[in-house]
Protein backbone atom coordinates (compact mmCIF):
# COMPACT_ATOMS: atom_id res chain seq x y z
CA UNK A 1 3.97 90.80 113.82
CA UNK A 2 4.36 94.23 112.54
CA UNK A 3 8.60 93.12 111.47
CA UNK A 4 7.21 89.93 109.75
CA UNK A 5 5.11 92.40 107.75
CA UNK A 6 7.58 94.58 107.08
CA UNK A 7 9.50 92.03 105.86
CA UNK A 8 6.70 90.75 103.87
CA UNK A 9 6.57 94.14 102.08
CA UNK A 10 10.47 94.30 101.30
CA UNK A 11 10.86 90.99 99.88
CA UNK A 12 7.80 91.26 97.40
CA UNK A 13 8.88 94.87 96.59
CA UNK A 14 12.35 93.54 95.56
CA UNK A 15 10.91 90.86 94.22
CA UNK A 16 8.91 92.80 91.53
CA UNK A 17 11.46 95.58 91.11
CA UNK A 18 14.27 93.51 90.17
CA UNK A 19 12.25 91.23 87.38
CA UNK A 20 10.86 95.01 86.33
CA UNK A 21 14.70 95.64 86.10
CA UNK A 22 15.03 92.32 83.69
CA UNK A 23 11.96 93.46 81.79
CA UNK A 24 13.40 97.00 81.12
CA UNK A 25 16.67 95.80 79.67
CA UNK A 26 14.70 93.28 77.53
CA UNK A 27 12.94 96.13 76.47
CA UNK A 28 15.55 98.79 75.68
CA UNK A 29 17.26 95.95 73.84
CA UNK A 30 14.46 95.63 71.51
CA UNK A 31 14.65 99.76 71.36
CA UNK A 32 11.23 100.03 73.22
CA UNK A 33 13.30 103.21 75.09
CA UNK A 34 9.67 105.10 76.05
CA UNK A 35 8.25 101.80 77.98
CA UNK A 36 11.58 101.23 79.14
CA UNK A 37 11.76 104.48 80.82
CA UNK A 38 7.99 104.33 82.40
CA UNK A 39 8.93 100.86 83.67
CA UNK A 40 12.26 102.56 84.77
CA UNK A 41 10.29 105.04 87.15
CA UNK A 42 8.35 102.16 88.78
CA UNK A 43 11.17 99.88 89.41
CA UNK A 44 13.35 102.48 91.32
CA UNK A 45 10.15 103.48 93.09
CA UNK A 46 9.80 100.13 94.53
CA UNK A 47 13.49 99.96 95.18
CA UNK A 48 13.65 103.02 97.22
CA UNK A 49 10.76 102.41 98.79
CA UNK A 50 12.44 99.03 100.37
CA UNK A 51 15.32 100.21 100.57
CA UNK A 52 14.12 102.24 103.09
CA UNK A 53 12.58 100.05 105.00
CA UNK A 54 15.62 98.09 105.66
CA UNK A 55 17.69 101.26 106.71
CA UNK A 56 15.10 102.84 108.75
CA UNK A 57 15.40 99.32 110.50
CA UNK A 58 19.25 99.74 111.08
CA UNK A 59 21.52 96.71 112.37
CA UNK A 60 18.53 95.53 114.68
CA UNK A 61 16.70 93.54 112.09
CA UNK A 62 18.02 90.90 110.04
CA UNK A 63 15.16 89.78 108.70
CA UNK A 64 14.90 92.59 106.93
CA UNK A 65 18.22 91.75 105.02
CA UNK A 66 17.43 88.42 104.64
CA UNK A 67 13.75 89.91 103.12
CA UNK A 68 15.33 92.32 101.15
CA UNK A 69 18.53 89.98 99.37
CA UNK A 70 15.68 86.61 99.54
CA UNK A 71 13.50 89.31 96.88
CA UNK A 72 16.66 90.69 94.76
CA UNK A 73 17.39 86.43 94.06
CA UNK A 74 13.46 85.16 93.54
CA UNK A 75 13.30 88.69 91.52
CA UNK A 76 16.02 87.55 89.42
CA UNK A 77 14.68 84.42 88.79
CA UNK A 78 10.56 85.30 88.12
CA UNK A 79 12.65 87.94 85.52
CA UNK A 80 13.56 85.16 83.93
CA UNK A 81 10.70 83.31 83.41
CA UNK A 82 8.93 86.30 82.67
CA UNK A 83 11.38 87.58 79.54
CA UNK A 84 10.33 83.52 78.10
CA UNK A 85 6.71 83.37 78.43
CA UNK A 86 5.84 87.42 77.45
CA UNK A 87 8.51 89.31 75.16
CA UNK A 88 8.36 87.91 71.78
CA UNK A 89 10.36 88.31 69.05
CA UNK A 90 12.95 86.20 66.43
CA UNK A 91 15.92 84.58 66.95
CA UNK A 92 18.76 83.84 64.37
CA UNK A 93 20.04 80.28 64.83
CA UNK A 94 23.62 79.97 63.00
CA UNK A 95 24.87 76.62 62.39
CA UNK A 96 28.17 76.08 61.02
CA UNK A 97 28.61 72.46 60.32
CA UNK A 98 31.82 70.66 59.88
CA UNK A 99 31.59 68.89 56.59
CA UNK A 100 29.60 69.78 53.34
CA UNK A 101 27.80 66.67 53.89
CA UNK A 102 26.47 66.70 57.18
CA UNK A 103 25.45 70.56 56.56
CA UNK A 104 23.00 69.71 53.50
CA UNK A 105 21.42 67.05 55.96
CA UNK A 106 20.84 69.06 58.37
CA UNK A 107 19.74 71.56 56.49
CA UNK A 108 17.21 68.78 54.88
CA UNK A 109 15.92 68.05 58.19
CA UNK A 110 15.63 71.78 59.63
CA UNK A 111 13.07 72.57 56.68
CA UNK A 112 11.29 69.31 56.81
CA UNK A 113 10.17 70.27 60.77
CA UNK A 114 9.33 73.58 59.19
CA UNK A 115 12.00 75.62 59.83
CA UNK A 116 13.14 78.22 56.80
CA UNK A 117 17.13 77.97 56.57
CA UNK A 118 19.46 79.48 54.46
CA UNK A 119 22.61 77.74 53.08
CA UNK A 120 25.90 79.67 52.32
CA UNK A 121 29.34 78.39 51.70
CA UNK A 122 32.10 78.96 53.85
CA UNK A 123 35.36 78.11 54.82
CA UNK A 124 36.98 77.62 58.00
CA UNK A 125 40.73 76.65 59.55
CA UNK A 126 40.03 73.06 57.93
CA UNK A 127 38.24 73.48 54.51
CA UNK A 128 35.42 74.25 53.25
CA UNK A 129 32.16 74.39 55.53
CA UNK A 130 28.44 75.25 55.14
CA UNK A 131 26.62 78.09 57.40
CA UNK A 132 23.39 77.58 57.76
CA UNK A 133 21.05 80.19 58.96
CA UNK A 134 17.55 79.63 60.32
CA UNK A 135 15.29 83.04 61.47
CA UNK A 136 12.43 81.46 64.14
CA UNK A 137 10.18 83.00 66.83
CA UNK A 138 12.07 83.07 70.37
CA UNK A 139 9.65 80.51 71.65
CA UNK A 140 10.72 77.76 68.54
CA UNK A 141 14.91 77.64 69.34
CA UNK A 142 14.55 74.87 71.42
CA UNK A 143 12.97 72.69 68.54
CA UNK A 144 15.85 74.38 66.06
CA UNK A 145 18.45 73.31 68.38
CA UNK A 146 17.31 69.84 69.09
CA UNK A 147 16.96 69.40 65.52
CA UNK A 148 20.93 70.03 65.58
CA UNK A 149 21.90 67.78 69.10
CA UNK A 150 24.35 65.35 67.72
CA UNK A 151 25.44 66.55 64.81
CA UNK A 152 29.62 67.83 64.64
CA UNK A 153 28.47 71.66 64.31
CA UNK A 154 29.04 75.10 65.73
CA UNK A 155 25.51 76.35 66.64
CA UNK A 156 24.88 80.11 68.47
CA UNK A 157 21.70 81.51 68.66
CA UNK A 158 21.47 85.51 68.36
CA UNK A 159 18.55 88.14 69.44
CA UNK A 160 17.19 90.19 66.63
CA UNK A 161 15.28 93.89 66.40
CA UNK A 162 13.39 93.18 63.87
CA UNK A 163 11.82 90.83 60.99
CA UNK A 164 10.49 91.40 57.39
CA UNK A 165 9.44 88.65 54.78
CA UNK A 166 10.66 84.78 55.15
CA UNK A 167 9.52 82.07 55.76
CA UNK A 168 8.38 80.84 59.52
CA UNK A 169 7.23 77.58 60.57
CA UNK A 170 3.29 77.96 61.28
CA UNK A 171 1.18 78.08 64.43
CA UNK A 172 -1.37 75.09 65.04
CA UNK A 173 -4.36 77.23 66.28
């Protein structure tokens, strides 16, 4: 009873230290360094603390490895889910579409669902081409990009520090 425990203790140890580890990247990325580092403290806390639990076992129990590499994946993945759901922020959604044409349509139907987006001409290996660039919340990119599925563009979505003035598409309270 006492090794299933153990085990237990390893695997939900790894599990939180590791999406901690996701968290304080997210965070030093956004250049919150002093949160970062207090979340820093706690995560290697809880990773030397089951690390050495699964030493202190030796060779004689692989549950314990199983425990311990079973927490790093499911810690992976609730880091995941938790950098969705709780760090907010903007995104920058560049589209680069392939014709003049097709790049003032879209651009029509990006700020009829609400979406601000600036136009700017362009040219690429074939001609002429219109960027268009559209600042939203994190949560919103989904609804930019499938505002964009099907047409003949080049769409990449960056992460961005910070956002002043503009115009965002708004909340239904």
């Amino acid at each position: 009873m006492a090794l299933v425990i153990a085990a237990a203790l390893i695997f939900s140890a790894r599990v939180v230290d590791v999406s901690m580890s996701t968290v304080r990247m997210l965070l030093l990325v956004k250049g919150r360094r002093g949160i970062a580092a207090l979340v820093g403290f706690f995560e290697v806390s809880l990773y030397l603390l089951s690390l050495q639990y699964v030493l202190k076992a030796g060779l004689s129990s692989p549950l314990n490895f199983i425990a311990y590499a079973g927490g790093y994946s499911m810690g992976n993945f609730l880091g995941s889910l938790l950098e969705e759901k709780i760090l907010s922020g903007h995104v920058l959604v560049e589209i680069i579409s392939n014709d003049m044409e097709s790049g003032h349509c879209l651009a029509s139907r990006l700020r009829e669902a609400g979406f601000g987006t600036t136009v700017l001409a362009g040219e690429g290996r074939n001609g002429p081409r219109l960027v268009l660039k559209t600042v939203c919340d994190r949560n919103d990119r989904h609804k930019v990009m499938a505002v964009t599925k099907g047409c003949n563009a080049f769409v990449f979505v960056s992460d961005l520090k910070g956002v002043q003035g503009g115009h965002f598409q708004r909340k239904a309270k």
